[in-house]
Protein backbone atom coordinates (compact mmCIF):
# COMPACT_ATOMS: atom_id res chain seq x y z
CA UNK A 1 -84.84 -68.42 -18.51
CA UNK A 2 -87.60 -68.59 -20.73
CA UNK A 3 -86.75 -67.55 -24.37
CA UNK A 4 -87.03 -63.85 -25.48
CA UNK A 5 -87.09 -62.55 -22.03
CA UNK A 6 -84.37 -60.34 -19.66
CA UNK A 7 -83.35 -60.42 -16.86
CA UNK A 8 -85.21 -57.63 -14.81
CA UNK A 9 -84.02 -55.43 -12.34
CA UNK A 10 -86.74 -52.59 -12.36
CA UNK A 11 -87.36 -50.99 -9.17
CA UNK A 12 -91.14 -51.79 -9.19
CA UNK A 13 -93.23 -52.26 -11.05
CA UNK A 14 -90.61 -55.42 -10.99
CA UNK A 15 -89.77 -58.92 -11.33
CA UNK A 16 -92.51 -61.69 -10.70
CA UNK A 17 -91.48 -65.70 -10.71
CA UNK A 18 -91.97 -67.00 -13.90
CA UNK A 19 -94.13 -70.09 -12.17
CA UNK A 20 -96.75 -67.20 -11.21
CA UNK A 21 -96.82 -65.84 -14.72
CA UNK A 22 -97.22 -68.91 -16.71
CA UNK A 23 -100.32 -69.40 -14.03
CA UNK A 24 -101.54 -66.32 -15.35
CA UNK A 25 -101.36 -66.63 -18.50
CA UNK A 26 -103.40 -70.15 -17.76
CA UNK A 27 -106.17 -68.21 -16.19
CA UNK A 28 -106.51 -65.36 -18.26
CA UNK A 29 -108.98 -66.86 -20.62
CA UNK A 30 -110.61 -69.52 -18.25
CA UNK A 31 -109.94 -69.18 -14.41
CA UNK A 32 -110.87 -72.40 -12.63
CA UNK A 33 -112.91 -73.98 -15.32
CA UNK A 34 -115.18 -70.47 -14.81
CA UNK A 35 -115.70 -70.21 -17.92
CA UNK A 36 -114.44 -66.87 -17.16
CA UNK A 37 -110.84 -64.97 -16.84
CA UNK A 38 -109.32 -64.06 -14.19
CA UNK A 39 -109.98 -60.28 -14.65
CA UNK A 40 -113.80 -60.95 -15.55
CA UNK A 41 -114.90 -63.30 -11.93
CA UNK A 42 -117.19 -61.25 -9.69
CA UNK A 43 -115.43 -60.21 -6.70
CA UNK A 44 -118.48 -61.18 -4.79
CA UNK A 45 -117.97 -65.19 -6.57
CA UNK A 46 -116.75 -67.81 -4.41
CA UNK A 47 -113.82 -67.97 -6.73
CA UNK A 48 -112.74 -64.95 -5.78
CA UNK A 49 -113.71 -65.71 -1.90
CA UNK A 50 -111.11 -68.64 -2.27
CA UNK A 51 -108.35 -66.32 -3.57
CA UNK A 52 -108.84 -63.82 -1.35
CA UNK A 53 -108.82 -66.03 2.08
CA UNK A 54 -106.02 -67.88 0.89
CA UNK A 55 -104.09 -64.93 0.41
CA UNK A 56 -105.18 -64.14 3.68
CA UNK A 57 -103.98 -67.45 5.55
CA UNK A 58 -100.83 -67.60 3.58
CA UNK A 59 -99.85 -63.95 4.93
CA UNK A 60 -100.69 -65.12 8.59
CA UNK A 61 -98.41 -67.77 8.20
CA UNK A 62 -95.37 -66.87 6.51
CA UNK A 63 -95.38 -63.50 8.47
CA UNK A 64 -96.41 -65.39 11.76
CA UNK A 65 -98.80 -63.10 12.78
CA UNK A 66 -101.98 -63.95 14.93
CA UNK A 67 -104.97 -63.46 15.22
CA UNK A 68 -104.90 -59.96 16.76
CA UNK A 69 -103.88 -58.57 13.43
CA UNK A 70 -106.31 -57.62 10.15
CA UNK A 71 -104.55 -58.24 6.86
CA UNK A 72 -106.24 -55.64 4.22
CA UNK A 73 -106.77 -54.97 0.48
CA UNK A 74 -106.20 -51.63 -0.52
CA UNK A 75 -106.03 -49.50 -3.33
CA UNK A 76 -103.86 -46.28 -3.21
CA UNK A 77 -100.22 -47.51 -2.91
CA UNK A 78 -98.16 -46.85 -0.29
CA UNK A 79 -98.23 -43.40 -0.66
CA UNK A 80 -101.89 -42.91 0.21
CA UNK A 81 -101.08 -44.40 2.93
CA UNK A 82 -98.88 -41.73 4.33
CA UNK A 83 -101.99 -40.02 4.86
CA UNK A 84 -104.17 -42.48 5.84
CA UNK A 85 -101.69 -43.61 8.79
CA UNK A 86 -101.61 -40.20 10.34
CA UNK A 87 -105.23 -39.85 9.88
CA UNK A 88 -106.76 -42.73 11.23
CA UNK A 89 -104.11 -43.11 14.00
CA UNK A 90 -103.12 -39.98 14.84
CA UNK A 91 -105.10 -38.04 16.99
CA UNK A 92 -105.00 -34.17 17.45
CA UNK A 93 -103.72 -33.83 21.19
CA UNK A 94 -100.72 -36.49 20.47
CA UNK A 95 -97.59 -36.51 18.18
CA UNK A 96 -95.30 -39.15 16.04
CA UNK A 97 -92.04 -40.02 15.73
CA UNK A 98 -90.70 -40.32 12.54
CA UNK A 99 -87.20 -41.84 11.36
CA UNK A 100 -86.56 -39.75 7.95
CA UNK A 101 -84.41 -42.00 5.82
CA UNK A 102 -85.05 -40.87 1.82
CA UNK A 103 -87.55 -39.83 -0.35
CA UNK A 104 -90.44 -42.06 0.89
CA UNK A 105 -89.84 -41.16 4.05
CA UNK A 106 -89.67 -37.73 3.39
CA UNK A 107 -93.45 -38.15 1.93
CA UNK A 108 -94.67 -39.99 4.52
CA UNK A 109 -93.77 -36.99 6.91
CA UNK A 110 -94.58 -34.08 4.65
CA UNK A 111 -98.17 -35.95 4.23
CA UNK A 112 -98.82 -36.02 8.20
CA UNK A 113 -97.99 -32.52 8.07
CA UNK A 114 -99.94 -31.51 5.24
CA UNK A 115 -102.67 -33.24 7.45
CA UNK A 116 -101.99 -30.32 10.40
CA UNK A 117 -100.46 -33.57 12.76
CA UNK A 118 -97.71 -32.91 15.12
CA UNK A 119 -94.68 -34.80 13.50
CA UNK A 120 -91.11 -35.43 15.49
CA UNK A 121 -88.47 -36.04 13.08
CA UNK A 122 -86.07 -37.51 15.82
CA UNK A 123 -84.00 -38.96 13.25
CA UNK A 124 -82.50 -38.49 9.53
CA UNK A 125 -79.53 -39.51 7.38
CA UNK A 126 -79.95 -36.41 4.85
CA UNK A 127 -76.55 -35.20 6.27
CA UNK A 128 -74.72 -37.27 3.92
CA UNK A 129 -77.43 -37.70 1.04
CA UNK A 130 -79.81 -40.63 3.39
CA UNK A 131 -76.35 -43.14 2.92
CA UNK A 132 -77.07 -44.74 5.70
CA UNK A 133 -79.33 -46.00 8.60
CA UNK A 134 -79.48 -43.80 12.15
CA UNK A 135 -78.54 -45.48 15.12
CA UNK A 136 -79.20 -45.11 18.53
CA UNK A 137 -82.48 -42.84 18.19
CA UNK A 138 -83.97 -41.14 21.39
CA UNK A 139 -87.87 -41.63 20.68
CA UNK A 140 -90.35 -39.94 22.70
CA UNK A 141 -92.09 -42.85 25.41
CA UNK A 142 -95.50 -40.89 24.58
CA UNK A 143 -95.43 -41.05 20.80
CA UNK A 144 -98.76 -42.07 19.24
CA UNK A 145 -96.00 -44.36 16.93
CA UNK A 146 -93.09 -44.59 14.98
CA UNK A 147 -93.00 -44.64 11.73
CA UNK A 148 -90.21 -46.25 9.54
CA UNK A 149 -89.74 -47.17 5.83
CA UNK A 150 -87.94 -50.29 6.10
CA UNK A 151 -86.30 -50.66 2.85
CA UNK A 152 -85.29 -47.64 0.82
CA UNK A 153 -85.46 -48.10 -3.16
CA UNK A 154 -83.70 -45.17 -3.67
CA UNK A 155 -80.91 -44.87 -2.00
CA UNK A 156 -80.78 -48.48 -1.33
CA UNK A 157 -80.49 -48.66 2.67
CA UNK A 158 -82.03 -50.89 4.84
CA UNK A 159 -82.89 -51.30 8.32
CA UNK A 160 -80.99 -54.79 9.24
CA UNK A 161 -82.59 -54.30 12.41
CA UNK A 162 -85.34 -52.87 13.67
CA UNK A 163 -85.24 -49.81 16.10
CA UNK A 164 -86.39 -50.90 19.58
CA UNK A 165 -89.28 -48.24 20.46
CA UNK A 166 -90.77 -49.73 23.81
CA UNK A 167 -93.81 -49.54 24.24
CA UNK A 168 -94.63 -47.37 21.29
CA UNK A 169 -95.86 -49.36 18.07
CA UNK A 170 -93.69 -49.06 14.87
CA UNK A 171 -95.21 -48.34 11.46
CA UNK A 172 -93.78 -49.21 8.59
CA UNK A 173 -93.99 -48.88 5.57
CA UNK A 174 -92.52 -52.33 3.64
CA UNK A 175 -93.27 -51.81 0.06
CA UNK A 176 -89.93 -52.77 -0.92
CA UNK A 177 -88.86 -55.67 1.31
CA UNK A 178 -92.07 -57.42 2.87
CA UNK A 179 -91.68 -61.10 2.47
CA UNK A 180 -88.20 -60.59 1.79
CA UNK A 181 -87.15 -61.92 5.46
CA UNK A 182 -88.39 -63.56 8.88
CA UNK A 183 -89.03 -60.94 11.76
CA UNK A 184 -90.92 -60.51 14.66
CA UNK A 185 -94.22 -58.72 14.32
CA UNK A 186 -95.02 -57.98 17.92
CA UNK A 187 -93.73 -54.42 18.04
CA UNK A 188 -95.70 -53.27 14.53
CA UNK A 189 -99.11 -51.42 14.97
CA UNK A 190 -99.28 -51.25 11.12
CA UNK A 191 -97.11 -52.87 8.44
CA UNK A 192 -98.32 -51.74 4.59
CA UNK A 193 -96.77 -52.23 1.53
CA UNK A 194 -97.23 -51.54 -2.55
CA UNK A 195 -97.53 -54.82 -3.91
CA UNK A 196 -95.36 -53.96 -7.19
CA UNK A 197 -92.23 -54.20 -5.95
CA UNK A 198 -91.87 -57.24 -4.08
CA UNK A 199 -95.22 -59.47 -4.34
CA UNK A 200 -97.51 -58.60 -6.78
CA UNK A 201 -98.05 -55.98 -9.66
CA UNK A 202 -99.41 -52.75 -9.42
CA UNK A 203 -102.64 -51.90 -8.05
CA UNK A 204 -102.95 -53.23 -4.78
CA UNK A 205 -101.65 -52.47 -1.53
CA UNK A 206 -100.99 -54.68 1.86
CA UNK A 207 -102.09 -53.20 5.04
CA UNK A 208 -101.53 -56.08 8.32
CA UNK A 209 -103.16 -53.60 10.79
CA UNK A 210 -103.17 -54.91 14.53
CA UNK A 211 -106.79 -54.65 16.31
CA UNK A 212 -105.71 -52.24 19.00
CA UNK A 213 -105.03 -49.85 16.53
CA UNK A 214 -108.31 -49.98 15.18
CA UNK A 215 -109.68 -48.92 18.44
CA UNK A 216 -107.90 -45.61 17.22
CA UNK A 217 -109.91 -44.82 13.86
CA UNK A 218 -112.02 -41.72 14.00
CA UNK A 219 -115.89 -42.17 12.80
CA UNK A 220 -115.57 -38.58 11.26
CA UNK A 221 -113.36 -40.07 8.73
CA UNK A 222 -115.33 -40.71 5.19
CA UNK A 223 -115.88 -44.88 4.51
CA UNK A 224 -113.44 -45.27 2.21
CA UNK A 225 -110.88 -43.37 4.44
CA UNK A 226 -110.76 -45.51 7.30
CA UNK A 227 -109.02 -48.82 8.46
CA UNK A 228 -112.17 -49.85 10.19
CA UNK A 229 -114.32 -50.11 6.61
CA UNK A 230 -112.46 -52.81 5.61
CA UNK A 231 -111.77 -54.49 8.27
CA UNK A 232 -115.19 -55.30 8.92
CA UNK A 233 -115.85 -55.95 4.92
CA UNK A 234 -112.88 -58.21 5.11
CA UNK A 235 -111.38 -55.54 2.07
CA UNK A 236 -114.87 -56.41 0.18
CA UNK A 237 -116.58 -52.93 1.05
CA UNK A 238 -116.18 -51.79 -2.83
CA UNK A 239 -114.69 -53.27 -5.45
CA UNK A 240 -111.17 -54.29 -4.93
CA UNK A 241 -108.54 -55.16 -7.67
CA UNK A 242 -109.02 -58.83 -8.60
CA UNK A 243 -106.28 -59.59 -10.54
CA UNK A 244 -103.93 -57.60 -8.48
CA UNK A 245 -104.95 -59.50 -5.30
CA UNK A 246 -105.05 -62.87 -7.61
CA UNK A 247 -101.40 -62.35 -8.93
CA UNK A 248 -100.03 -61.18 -4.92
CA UNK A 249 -102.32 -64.71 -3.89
CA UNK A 250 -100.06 -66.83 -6.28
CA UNK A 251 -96.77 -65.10 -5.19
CA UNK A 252 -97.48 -65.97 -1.39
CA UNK A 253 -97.88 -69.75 -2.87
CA UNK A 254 -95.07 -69.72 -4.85
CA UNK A 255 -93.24 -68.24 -1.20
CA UNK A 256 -94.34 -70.73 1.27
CA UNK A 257 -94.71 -73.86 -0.86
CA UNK A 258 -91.93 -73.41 -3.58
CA UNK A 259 -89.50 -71.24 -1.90
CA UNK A 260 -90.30 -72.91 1.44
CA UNK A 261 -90.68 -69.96 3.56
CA UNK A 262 -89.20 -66.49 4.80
CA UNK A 263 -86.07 -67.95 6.58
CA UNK A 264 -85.16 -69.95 2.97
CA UNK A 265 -85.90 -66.74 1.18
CA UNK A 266 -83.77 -64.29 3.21
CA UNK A 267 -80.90 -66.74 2.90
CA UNK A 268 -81.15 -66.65 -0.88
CA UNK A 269 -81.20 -63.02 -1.18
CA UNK A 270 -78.38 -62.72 0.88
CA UNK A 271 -76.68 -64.70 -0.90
CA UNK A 272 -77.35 -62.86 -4.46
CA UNK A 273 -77.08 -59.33 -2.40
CA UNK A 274 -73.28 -60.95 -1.30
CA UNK A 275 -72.42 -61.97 -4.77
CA UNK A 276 -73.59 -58.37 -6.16
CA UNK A 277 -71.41 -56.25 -3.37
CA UNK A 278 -68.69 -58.69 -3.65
CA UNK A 279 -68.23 -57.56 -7.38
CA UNK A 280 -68.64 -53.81 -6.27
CA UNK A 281 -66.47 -53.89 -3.51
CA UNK A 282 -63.50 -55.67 -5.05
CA UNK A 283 -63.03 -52.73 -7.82
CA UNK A 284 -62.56 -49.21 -7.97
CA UNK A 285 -64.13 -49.08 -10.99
CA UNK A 286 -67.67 -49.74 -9.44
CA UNK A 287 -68.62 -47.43 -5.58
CA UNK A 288 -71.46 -48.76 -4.01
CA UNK A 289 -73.47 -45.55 -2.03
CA UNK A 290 -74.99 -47.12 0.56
CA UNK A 291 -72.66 -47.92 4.10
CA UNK A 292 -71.69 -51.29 4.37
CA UNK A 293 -73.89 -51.47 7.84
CA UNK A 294 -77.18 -50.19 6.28
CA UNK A 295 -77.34 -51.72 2.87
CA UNK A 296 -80.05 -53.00 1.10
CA UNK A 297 -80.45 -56.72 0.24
CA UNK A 298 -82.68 -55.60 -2.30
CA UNK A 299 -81.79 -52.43 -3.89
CA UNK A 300 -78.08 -52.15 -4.80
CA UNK A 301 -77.32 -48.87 -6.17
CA UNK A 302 -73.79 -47.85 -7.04
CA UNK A 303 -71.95 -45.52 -8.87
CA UNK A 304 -68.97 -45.50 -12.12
CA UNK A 305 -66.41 -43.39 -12.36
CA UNK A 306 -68.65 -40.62 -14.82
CA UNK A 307 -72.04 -40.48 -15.50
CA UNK A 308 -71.21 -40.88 -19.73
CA UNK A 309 -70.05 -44.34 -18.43
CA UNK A 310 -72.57 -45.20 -16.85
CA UNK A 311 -75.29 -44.02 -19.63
CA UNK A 312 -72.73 -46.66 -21.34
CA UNK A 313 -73.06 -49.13 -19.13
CA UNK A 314 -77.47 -49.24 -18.57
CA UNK A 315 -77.84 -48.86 -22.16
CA UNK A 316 -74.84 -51.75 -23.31
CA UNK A 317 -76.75 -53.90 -20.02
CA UNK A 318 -79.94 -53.54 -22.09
CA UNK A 319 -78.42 -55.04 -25.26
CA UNK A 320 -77.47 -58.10 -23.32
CA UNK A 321 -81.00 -58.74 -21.87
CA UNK A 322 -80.48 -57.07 -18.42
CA UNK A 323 -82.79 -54.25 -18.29
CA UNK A 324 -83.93 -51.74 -15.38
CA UNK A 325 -80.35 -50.94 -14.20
CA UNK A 326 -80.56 -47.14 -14.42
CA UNK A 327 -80.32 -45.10 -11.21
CA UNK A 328 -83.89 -43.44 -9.62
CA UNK A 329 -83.47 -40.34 -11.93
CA UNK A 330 -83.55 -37.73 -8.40
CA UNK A 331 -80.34 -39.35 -7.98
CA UNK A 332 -78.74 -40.69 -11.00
CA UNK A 333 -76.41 -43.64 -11.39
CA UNK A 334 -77.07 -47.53 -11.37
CA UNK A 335 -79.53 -49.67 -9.63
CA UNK A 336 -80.04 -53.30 -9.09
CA UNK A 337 -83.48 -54.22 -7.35
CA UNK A 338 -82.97 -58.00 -6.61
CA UNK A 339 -86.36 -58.74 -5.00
CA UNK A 340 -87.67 -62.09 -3.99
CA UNK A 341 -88.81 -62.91 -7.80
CA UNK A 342 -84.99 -62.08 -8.91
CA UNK A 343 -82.84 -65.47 -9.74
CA UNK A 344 -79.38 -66.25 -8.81
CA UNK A 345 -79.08 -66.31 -12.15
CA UNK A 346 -79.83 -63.49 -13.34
CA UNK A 347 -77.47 -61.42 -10.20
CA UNK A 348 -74.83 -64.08 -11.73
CA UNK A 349 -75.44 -62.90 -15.07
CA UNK A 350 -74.98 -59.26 -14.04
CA UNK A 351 -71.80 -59.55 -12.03
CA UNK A 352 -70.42 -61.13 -15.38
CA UNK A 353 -71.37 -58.42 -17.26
CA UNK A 354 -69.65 -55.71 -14.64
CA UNK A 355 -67.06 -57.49 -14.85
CA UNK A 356 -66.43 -57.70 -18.80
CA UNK A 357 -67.66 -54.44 -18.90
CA UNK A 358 -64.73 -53.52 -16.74
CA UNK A 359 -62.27 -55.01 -18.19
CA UNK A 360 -63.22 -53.29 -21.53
CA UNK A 361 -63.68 -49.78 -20.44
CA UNK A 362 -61.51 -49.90 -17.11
């Protein structure tokens, strides 16, 4: 690890591979023999033309998605788009399905809502405090879609697989896991996802929108408001966030020609999610929250045996250069976000802390 800096395990914005940010650095004072940084090129130049299609084709292929999809640009986050989804896709005489699973979720649906859209919550974990995943969900054949949050930062659940809906596309929102694993793409009408968590910093947002959904936009809907916009603009209609797009450009890279793909990157973060819950589960000094069946592979959150211990344990974690470990504060406790960017070593530096930090105050 480079000198002077931690290991991170912030929930977003979060860990990026070092490789990306020495290229960063590189370009921040002279992108490309420009002349000009990174943050300074036109996003109308043909450097930024290069960056922004080869962000494009790198998406297509380590996602595997054809032709009959639109990979977008946005600005917003996520959580604009838990309006945008309802209102470009939703129409007035038809309802959704939504699969309520934590706080984002919770958003997404409260934001259709808010929008006067007829919402079906036909599934939620809050019973026992959104612990785990819901199984075996009766959707409704004639849903305009279902909507999902596939990875949940919070309470650190996961869909391990995804719900079959028939015929009715799944949304979801990804901000948390995309890239993290190889999946099939064919049941997803819309996949978006904040780049800050898992492939880029903050400021952008992924949308991989497929063309029959389109069809669906509204023309009532202002410019900047619909799906359609930049589509056709290929996410040029305004001004987009250059470096943002720049840094996500060199994470793909760093994914399919360093990393060597999804399937090579889902078996190393199950391998540091294994080593993490093997510490956890061999002690009663550490509880993880989430069910064995529905946890996340990149969000462990778990639980000591008193909150001043664990105030103890983030702040003594700090002093030995792992930092972010403190719980979502809506919820408290400890939290380990081991996305793509986060080493083996650094999860094995953190299981040796828990467990000399166990063995001390055990």
């Amino acid at each position: 690890m480079t000198a002077n800096r931690i290991y991170n395990f912030n929930a977003g914005p979060a860990a990026l591979p070092e490789v990306v940010l020495e290229e960063l650095q590189a370009s921040f004072l002279n992108y490309g023999n420009s002349g000009m940084s990174i943050i300074e090129i036109s996003h109308r130049s043909s450097w930024f033309e290069e960056i922004i299609d080869d962000a494009l084709g790198r998406t297509r292929r380590l996602l595997n998605i054809g032709d009959d999809f639109k990979v977008l640009f946005l600005q917003g986050g996520a959580s604009l788009q838990f309006a945008m989804v309802p209102m470009n896709l939703l129409a007035a005489d038809r309802s959704a399905d939504y699969v309520d699973t934590g706080t984002w979720s919770t958003k997404a649906v409260k934001e259709a809502q808010t929008l006067g859209k007829t919402v079906n919550v036909v599934a939620s974990s809050a019973d026992r405090s959104y612990a785990y995943i819901p199984r075996d969900i009766a959707f409704h054949p004639d849903a305009a879609y279902v909507h999902i949050t596939s990875n949940n930062t919070i309470k650190g659940t996961q869909w391990s697989r995804f719900p079959d809906t028939g015929n009715v596309p799944i949304i979801s929102d990804m901000s948390s896991d995309i890239m993290s694993r190889a999946f099939d793409p064919a049941p997803f009408g819309v996949i978006y996802a904040g780049a800050q968590k898992n492939i880029g910093p903050a400021g952008v947002c992924m949308v991989i929108i497929r063309e029959d959904m389109l069809q669906r936009v509204p023309e009532s809907l202002p410019s900047m408001l619909k799906y359609t916009t930049y589509a056709a603009k290929n996410s040029l209609y305004n001004t987009p966030p250059v470096f943002a797009v720049y840094t996500v450009q060199l994470v793909l890279k760093w994914l399919e020609e360093t990393v060597g793909g999804l399937d090579a990157m889902e078996a190393l973060n199950r391998k540091k999610a294994g080593r993490l819950y093997g510490c956890l589960d061999t002690t009663g000094f550490y509880r993880a929250t989430a069910d064995a069946d529905s946890r996340s592979l990149m969000n462990v959150t778990f639980r000591l045996t008193n909150e001043d211990l664990e105030k103890q344990f983030v702040e003594q974690a700090q002093v030995n250069g792992l930092g972010g470990l403190k719980g979502h504060r809506s919820v408290g406790g400890c939290r380990a976000s081991i996305y793509n960017a986060s080493t083996l070593e650094a999860v094995d530096a953190l299981v040796s802390f828990m467990e000399e930090f166990e063995r001390k105050h055990g």
